[in-house]
C-alpha atoms as a PDB file:
ATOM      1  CA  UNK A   1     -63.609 -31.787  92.544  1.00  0.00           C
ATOM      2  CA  UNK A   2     -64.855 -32.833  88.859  1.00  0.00           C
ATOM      3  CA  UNK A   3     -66.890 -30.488  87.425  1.00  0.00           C
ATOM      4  CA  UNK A   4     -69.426 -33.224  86.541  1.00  0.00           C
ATOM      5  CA  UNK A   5     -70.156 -33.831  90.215  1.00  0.00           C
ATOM      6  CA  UNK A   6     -72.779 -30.579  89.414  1.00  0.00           C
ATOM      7  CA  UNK A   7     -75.455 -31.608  90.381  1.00  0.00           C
ATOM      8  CA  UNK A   8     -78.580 -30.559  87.252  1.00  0.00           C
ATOM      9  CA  UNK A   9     -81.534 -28.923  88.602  1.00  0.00           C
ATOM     10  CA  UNK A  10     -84.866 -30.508  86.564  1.00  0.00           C
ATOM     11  CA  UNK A  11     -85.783 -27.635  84.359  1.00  0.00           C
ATOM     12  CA  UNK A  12     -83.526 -24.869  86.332  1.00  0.00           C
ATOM     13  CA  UNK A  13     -80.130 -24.659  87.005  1.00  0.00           C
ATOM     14  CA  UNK A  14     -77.352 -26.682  88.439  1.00  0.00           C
ATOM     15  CA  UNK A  15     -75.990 -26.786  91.612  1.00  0.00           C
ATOM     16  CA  UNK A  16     -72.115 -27.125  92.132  1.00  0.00           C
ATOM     17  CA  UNK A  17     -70.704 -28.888  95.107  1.00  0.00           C
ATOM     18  CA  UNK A  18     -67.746 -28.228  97.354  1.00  0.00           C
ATOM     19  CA  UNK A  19     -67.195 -27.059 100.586  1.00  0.00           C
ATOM     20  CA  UNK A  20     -69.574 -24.123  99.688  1.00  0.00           C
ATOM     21  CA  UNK A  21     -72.762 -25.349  97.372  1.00  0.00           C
ATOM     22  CA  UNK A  22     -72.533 -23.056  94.113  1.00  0.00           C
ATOM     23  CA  UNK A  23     -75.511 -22.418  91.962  1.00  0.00           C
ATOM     24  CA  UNK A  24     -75.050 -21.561  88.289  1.00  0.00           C
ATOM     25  CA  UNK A  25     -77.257 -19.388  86.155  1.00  0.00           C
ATOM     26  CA  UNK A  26     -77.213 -18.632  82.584  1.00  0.00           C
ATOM     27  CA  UNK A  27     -78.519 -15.878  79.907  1.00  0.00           C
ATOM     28  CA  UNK A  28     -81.314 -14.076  82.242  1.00  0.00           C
ATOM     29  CA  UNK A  29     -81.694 -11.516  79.676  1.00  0.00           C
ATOM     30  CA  UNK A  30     -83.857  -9.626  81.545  1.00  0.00           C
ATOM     31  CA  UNK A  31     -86.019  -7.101  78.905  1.00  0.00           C
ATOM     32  CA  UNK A  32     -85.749  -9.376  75.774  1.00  0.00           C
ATOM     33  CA  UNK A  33     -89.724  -8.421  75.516  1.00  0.00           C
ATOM     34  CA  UNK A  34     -89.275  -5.317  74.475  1.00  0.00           C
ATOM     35  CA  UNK A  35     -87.055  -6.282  71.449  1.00  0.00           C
ATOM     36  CA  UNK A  36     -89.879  -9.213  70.384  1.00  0.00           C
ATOM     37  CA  UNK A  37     -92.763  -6.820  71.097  1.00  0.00           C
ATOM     38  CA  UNK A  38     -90.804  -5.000  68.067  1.00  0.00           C
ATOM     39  CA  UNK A  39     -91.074  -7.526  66.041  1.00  0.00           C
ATOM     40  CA  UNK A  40     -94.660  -8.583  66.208  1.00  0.00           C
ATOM     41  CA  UNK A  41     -94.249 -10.483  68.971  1.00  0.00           C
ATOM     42  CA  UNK A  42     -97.328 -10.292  72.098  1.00  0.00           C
ATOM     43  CA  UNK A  43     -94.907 -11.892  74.492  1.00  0.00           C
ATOM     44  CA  UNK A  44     -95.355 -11.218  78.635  1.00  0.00           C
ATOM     45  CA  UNK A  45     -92.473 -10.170  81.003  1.00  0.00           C
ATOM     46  CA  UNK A  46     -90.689 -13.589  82.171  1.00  0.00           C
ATOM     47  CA  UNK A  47     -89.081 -11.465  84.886  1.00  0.00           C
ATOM     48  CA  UNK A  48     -91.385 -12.519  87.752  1.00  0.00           C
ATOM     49  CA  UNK A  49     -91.745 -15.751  86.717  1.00  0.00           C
ATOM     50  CA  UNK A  50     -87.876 -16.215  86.580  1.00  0.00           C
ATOM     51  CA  UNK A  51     -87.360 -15.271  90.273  1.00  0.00           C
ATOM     52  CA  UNK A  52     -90.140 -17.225  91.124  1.00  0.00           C
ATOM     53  CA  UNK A  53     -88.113 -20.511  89.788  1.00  0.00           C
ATOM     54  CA  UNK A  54     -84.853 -18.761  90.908  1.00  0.00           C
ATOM     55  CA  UNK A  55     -86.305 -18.490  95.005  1.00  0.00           C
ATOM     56  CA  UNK A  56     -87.765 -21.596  94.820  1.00  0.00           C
ATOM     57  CA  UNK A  57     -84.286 -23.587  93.760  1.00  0.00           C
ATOM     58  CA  UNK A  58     -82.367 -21.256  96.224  1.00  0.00           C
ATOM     59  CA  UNK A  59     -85.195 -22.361  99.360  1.00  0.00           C
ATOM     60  CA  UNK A  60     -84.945 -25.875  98.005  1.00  0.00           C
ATOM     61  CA  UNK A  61     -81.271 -26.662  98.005  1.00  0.00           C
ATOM     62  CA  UNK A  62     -79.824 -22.878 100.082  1.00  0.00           C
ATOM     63  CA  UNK A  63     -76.951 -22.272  97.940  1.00  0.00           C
ATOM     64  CA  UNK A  64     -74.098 -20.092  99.422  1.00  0.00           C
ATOM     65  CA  UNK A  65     -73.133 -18.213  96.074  1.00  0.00           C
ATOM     66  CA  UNK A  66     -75.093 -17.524  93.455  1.00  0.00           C
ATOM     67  CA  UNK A  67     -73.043 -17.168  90.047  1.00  0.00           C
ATOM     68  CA  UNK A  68     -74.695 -15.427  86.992  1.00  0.00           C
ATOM     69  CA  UNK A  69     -73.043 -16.161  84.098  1.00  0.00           C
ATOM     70  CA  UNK A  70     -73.703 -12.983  82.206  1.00  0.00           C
ATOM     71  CA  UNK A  71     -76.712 -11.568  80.026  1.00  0.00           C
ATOM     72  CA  UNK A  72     -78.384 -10.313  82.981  1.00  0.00           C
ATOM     73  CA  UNK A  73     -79.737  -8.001  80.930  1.00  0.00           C
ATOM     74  CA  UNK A  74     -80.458  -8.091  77.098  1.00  0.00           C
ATOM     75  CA  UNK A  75     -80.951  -4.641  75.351  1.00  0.00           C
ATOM     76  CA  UNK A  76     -78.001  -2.734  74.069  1.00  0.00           C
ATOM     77  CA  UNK A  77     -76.591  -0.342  74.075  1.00  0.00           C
ATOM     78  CA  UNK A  78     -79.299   1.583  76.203  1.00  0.00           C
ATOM     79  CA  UNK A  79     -81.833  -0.152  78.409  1.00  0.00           C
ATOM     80  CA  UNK A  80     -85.901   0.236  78.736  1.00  0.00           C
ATOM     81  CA  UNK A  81     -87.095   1.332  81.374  1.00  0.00           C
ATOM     82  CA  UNK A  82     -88.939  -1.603  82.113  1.00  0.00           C
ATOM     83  CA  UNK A  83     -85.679  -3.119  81.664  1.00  0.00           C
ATOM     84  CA  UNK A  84     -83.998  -1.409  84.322  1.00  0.00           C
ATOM     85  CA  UNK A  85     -86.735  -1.490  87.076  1.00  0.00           C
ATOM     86  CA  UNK A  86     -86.815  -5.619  86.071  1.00  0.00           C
ATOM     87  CA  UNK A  87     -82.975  -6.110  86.617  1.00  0.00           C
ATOM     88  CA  UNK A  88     -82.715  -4.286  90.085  1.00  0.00           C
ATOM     89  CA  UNK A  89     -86.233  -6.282  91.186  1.00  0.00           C
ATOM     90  CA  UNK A  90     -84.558  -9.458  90.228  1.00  0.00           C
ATOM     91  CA  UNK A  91     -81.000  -8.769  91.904  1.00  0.00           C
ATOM     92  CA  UNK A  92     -82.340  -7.526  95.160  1.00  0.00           C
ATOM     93  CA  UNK A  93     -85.170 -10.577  95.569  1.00  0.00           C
ATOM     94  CA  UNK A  94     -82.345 -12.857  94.902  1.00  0.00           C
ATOM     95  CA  UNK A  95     -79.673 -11.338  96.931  1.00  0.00           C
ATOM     96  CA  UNK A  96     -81.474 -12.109 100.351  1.00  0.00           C
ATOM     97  CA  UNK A  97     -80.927 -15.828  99.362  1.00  0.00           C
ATOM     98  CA  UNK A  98     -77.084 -16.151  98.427  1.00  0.00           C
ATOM     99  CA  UNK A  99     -74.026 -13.965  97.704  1.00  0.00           C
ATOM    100  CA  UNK A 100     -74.132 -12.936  93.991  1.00  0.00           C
ATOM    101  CA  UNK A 101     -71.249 -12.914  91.641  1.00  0.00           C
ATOM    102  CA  UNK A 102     -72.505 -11.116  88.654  1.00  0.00           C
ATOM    103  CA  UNK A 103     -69.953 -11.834  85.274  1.00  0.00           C
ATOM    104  CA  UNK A 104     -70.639  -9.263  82.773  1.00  0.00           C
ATOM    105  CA  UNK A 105     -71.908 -10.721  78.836  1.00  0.00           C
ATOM    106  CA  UNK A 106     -71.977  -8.820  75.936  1.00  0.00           C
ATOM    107  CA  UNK A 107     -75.405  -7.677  76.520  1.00  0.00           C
ATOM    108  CA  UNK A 108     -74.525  -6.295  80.243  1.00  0.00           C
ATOM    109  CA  UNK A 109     -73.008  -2.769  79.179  1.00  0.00           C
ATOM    110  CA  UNK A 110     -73.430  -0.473  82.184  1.00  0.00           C
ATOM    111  CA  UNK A 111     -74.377  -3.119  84.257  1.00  0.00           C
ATOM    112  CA  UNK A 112     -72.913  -1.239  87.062  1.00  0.00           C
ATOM    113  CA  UNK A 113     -75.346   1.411  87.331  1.00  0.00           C
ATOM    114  CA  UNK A 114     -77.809  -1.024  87.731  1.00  0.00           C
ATOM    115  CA  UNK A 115     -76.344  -2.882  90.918  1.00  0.00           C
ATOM    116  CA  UNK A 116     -77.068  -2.590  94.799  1.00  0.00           C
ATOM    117  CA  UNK A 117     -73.895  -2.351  97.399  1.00  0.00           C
ATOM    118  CA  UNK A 118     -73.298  -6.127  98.415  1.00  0.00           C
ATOM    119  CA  UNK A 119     -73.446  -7.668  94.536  1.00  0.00           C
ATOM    120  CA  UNK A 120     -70.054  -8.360  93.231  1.00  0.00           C
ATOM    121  CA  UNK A 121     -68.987  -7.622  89.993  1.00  0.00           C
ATOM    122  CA  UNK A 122     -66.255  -9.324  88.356  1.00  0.00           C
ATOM    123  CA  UNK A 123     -64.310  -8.536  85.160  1.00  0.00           C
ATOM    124  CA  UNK A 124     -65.843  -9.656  81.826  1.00  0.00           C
ATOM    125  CA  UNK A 125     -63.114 -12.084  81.501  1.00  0.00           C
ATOM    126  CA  UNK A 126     -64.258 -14.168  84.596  1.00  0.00           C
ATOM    127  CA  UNK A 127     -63.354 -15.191  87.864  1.00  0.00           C
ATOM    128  CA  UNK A 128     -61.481 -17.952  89.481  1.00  0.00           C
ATOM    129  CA  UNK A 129     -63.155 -20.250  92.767  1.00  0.00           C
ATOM    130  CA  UNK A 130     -62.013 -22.889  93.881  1.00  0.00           C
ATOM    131  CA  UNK A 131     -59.734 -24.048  90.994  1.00  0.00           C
ATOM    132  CA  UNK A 132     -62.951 -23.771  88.730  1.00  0.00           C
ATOM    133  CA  UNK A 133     -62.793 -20.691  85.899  1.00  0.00           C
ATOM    134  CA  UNK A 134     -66.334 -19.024  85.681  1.00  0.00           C
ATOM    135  CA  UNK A 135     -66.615 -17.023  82.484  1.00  0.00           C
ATOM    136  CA  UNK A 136     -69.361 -15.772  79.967  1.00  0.00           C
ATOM    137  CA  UNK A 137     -67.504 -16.825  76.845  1.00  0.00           C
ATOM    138  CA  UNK A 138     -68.369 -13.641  74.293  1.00  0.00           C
ATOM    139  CA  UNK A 139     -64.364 -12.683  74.468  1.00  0.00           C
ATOM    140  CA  UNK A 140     -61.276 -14.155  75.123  1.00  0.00           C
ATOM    141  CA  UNK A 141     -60.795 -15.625  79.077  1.00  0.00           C
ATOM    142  CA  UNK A 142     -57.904 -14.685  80.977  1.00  0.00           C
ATOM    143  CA  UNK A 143     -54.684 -16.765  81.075  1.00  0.00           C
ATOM    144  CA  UNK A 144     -55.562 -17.331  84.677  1.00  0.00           C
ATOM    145  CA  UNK A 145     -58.956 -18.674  83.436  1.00  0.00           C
ATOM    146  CA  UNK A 146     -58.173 -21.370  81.052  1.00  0.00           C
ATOM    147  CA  UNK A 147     -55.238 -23.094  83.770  1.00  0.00           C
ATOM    148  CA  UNK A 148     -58.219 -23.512  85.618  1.00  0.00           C
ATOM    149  CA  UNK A 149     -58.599 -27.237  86.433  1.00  0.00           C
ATOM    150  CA  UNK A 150     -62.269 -26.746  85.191  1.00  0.00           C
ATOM    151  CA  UNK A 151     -64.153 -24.144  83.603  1.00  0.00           C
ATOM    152  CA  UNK A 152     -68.115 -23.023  83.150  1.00  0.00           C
ATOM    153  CA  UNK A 153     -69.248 -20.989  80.225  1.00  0.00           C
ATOM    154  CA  UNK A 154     -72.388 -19.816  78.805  1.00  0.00           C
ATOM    155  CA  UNK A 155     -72.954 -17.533  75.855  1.00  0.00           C
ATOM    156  CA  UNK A 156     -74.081 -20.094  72.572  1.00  0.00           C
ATOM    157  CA  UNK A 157     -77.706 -20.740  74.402  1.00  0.00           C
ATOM    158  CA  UNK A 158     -76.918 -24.600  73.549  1.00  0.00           C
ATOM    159  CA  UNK A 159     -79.154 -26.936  72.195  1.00  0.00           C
ATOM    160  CA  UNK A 160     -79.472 -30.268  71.049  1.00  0.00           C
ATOM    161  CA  UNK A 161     -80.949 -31.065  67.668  1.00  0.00           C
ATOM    162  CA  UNK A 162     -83.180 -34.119  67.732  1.00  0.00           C
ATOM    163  CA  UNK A 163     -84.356 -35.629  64.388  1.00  0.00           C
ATOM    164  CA  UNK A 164     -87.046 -38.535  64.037  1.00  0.00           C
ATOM    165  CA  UNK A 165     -87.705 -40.814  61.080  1.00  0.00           C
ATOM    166  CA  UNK A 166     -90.550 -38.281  59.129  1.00  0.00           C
ATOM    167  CA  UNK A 167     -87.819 -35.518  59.505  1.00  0.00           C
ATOM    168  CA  UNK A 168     -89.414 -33.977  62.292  1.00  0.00           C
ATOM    169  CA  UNK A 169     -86.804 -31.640  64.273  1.00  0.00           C
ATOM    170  CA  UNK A 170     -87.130 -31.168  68.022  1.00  0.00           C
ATOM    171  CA  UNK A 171     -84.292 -28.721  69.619  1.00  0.00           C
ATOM    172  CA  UNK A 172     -84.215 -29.146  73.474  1.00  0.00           C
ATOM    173  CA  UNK A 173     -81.789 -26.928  75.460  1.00  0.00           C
ATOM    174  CA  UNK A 174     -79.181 -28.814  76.771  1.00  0.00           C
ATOM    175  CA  UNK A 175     -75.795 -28.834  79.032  1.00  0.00           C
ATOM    176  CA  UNK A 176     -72.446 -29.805  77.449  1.00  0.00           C
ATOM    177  CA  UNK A 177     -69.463 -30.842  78.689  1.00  0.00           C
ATOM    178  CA  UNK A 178     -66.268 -31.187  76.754  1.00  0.00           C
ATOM    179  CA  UNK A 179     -62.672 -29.727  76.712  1.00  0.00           C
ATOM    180  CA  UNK A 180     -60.755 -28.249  73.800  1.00  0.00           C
ATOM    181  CA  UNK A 181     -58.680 -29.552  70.928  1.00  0.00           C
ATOM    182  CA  UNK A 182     -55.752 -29.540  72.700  1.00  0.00           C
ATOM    183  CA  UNK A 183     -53.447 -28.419  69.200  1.00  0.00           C
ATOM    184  CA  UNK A 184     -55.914 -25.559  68.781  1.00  0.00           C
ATOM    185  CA  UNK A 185     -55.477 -24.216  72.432  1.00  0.00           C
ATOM    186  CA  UNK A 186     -51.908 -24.032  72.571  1.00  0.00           C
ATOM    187  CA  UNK A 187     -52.068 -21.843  69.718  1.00  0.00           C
ATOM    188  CA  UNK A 188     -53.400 -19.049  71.678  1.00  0.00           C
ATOM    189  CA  UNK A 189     -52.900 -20.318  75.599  1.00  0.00           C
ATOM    190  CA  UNK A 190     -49.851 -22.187  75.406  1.00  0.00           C
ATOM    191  CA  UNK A 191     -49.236 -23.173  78.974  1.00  0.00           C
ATOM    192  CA  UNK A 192     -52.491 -25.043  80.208  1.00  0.00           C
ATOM    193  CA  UNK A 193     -53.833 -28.013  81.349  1.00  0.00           C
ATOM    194  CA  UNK A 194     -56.989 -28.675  78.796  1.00  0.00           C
ATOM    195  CA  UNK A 195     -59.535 -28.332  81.368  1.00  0.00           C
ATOM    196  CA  UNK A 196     -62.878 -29.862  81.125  1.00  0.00           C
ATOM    197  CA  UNK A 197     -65.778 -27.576  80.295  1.00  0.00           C
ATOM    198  CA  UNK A 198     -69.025 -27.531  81.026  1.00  0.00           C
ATOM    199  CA  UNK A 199     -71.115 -24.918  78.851  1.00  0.00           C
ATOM    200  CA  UNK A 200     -74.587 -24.296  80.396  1.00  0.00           C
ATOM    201  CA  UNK A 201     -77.727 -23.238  78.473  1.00  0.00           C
ATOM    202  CA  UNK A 202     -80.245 -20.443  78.873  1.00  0.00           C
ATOM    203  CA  UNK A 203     -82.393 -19.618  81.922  1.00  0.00           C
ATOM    204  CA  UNK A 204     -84.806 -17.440  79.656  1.00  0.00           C
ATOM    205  CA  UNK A 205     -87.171 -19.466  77.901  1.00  0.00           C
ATOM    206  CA  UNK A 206     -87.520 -16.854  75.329  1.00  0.00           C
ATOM    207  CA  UNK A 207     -83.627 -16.922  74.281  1.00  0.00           C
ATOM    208  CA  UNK A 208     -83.496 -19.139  71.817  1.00  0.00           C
ATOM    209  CA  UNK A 209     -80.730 -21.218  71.167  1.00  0.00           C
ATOM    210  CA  UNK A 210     -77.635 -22.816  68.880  1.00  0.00           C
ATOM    211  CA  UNK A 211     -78.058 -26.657  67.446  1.00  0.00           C
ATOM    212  CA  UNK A 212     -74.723 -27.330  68.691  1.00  0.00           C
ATOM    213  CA  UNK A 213     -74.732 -30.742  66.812  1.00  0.00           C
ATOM    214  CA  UNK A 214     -75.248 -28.485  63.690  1.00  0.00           C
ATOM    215  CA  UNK A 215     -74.004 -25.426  64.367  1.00  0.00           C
ATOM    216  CA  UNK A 216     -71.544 -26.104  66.987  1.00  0.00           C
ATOM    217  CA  UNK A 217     -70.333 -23.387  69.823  1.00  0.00           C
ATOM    218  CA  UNK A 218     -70.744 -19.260  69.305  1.00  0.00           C
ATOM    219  CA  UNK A 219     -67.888 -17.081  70.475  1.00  0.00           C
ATOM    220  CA  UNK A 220     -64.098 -16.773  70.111  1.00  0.00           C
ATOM    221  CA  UNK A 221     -63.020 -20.240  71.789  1.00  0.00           C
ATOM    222  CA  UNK A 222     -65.863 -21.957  69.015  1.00  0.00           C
ATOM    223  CA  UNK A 223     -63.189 -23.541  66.662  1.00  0.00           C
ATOM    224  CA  UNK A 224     -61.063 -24.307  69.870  1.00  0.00           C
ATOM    225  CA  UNK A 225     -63.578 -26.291  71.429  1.00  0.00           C
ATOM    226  CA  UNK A 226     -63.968 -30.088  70.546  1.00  0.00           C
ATOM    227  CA  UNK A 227     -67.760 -30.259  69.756  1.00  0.00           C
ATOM    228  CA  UNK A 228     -67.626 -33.711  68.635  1.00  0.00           C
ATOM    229  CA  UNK A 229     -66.659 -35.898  71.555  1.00  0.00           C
ATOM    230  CA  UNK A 230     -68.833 -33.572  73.856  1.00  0.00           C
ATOM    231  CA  UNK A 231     -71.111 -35.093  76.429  1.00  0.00           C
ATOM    232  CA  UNK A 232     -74.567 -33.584  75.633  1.00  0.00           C
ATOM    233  CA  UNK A 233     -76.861 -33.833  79.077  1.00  0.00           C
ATOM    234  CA  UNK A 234     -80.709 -32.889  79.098  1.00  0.00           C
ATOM    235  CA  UNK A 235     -81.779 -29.997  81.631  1.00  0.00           C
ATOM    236  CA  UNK A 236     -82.541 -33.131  83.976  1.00  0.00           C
ATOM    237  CA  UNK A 237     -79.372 -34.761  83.808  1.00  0.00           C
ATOM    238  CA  UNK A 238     -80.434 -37.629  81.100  1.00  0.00           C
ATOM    239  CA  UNK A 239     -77.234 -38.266  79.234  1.00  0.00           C
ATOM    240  CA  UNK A 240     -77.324 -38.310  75.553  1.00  0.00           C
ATOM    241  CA  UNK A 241     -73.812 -39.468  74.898  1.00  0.00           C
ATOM    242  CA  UNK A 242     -71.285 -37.928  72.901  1.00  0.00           C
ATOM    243  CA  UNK A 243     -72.502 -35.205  69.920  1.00  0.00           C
ATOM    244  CA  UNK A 244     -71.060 -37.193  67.072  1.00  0.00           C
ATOM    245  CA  UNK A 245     -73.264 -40.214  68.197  1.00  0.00           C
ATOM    246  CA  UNK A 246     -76.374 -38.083  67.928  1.00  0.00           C
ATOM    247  CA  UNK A 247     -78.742 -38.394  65.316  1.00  0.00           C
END
């Protein structure tokens, strides 16, 4: 299967098809709020409004796994309350849809204690289906990881900067796919196959995100990544062509 046979959900997600249909989901961090309450910011809870996208895509399209790329949940090192009570609402509406593979980010210390029987926790360096390497990207995958024929990261919160004649900027999340520089990878993984990669952006609205045609990818496989001949693709599929062609 190539990894670009994903299939983008307008808006949402994307859907990854096989023999089992796999739906990937990005940077929830569930409780950010509370951090931009603290700095001046009146923003609501996007909690409910994120599983009511997340049930929606899952009755639309009834995928068999669901795979949460890490950042479930955002403060560190301690959690709200509010925090807490969001993060088991949100796993147990979403477990009666799909079984959940829950990769832990840099945000998701003691995750555990936050998790129902049934959810499955992997190792923060990933997990391996179905010859595709699933990963949060905030430390160094697994040697088992990268000789994945494909692999899906998250992490950077990518964007695309878009610039218009008056100098007006516009930065509108985006998918990428690319693969590394293949010099720079045997450096630290010296028996692999370059897989492709496909980096996908934030579910949370209020996350933010990197200019990846100006700032280029966060984490430690940044420099090992070739930005410039990456296919940028809208969160509705619309293909921008390669970064370097970007303007």
């Amino acid at each position: 299967m190539n990894i670009m046979d994903f299939k983008p959900i307008p808006n949402e997600a994307a859907l990854i098809e096989n023999n089992k249909k796999i739906l990937v989901i990005a940077d929830l961090h569930i409780g950010i709020e509370s951090e931009l309450r603290g700095k001046g910011l009146n923003v609501t809870s996007q909690t409910s409004k994120m599983i009511n996208r997340l049930t929606k895509i899952c009755e639309d399209y009834w995928p068999k796994e669901i795979v949460l790329l890490g950042d479930v949940k955002h403060n560190i090192p301690s959690s709200t309350i509010g925090e807490r009570r969001d993060v088991k609402n949100f796993l147990d509406k979403i477990r009666e849809y799909a079984k959940i593979h829950i990769i832990p980010g840099n945000h998701d210390g003691n995750i555990q204690r936050l998790l129902s029987e049934g959810l499955i926790l992997h190792s923060s360096e990933g997990f391996v289906y179905k010859d595709i390497g699933f990963f949060h990207g905030h430390r160094w995958p697994s040697n088992e990881i990268i000789q994945s024929k494909q692999l899906v990261m998250a992490h950077t919160h990518p964007t695309i900067m878009l610039t218009d004649r008056l100098n007006h900027k516009n930065f509108e999340p985006c998918w990428i796919k690319t693969s590394f520089i293949k010099d720079r990878l045997v450096e630290r993984y010296p028996k692999n196959s370059n897989p492709e990669i496909l980096i996908a952006p934030a579910f949370n609205p209020l996350c933010g995100g990197i200019a990846v045609n100006k700032d280029g990818i966060t984490g430690p496989l940044g420099k090992m990544i070739d930005i410039q001949n990456a296919q940028v693709y809208l969160l509705d599929g619309t293909s921008l062509g390669k970064i370097k062609s970007i303007k």
